[in-house]
Protein backbone atom coordinates (compact mmCIF):
# COMPACT_ATOMS: atom_id res chain seq x y z
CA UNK A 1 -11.04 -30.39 8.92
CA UNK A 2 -14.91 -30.98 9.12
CA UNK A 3 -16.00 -33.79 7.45
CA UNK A 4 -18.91 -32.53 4.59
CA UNK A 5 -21.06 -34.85 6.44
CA UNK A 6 -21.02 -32.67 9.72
CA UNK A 7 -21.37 -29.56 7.68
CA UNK A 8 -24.11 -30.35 6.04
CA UNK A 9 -25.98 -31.97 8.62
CA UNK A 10 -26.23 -35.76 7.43
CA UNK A 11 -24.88 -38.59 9.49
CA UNK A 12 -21.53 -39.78 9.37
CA UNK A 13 -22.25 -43.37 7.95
CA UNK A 14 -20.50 -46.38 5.73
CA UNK A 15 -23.56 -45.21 3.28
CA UNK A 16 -22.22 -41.91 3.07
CA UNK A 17 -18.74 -42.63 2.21
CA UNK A 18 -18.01 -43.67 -1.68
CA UNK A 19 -14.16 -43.56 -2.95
CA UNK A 20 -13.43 -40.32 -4.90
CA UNK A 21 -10.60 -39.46 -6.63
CA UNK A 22 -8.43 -36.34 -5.17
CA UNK A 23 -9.09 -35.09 -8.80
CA UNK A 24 -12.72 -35.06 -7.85
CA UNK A 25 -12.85 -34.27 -4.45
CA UNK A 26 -9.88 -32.34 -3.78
CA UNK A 27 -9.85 -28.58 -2.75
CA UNK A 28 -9.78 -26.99 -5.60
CA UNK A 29 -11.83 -24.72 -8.27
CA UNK A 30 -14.65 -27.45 -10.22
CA UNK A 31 -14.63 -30.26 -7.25
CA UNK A 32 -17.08 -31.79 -5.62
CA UNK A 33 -15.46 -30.24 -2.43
CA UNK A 34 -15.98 -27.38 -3.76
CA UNK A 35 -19.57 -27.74 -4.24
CA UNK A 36 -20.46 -28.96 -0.75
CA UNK A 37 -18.59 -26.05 0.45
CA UNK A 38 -21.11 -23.58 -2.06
CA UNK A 39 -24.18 -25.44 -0.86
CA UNK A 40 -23.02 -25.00 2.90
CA UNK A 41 -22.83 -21.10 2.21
CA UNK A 42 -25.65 -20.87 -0.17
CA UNK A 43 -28.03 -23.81 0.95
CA UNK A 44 -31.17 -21.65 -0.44
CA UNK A 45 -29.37 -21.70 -3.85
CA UNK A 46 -29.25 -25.76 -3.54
CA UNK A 47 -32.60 -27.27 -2.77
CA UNK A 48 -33.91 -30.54 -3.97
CA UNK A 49 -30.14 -31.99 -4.49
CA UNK A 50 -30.18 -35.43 -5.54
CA UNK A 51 -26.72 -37.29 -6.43
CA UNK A 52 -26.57 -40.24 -9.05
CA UNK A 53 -23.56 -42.20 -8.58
CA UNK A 54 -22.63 -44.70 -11.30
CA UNK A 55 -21.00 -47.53 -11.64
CA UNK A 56 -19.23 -49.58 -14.64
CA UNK A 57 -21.69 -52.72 -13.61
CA UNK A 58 -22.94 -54.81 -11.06
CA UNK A 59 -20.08 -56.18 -8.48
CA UNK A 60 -17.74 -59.37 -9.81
CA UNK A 61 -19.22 -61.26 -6.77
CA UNK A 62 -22.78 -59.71 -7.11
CA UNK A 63 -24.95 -63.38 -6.69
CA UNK A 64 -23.48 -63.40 -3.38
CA UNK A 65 -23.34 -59.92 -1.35
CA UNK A 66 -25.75 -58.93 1.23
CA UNK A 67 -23.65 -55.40 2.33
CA UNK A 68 -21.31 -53.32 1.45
CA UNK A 69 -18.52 -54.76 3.11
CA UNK A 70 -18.70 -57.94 1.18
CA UNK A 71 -18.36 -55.93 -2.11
CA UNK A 72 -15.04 -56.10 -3.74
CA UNK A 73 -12.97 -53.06 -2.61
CA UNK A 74 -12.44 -52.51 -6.54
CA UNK A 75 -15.99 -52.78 -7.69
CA UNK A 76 -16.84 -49.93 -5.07
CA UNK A 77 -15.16 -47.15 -6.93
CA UNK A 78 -17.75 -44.72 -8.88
CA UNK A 79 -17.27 -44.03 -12.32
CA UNK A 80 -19.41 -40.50 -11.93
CA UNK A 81 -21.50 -38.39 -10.25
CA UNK A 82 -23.72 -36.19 -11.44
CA UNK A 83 -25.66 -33.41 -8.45
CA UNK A 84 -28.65 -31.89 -9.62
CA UNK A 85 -30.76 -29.18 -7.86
CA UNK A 86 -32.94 -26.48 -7.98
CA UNK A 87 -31.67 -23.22 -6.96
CA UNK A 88 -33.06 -20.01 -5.67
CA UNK A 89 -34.52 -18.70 -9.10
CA UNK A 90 -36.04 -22.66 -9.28
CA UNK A 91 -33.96 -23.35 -12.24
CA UNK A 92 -32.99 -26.88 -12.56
CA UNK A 93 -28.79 -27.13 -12.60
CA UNK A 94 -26.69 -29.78 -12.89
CA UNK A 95 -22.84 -30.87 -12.50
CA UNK A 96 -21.61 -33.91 -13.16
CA UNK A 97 -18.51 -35.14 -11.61
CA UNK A 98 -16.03 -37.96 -13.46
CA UNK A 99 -14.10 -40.32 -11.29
CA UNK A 100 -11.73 -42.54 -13.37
């Protein structure tokens, strides 16, 4: 399988790469897989995407991390995302994705 990164032309990077639930990401109907693979067939439909992730709150150990990797594994986890773009009729959508 090609990783979403490849197919939509962004680096493959530890910035790219948040933990998502199967529930989210999974391949099926309403995931976010699902969504990169509608933007990858219908990128003129998708401009301007931006991504919010959330969080539940700043890391446990959060007076003392520089990077990523010093981050607690559990405090890395995303609560939500929500995608928003403009498509081709320059209507403003949005989809918001919940990962508990």
């Amino acid at each position: 399988m090609v990783a979403a990164d490849e197919r939509l032309g962004v680096p493959q990077e530890d910035i790219n790469v948040v933990p998502m639930k199967e529930s989210v990401n999974g391949n099926h109907p309403g995931s976010f897989y699902e969504l990169e693979k509608e933007i990858v067939k219908n990128p003129d439909g998708h401009r301007s995407i931006d991504i919010a992730i959330e969080y539940d709150g700043p890391p446990t150990n959060a007076d003392s991390v520089t990077r990523l990797g010093d981050v607690n594994p559990v405090d890395r986890v995303p609560t939500k995302f929500t995608v928003r773009w403009v498509d081709e009729h320059g209507v403003t959508r949005s989809r918001p994705f919940i990962n508990r």
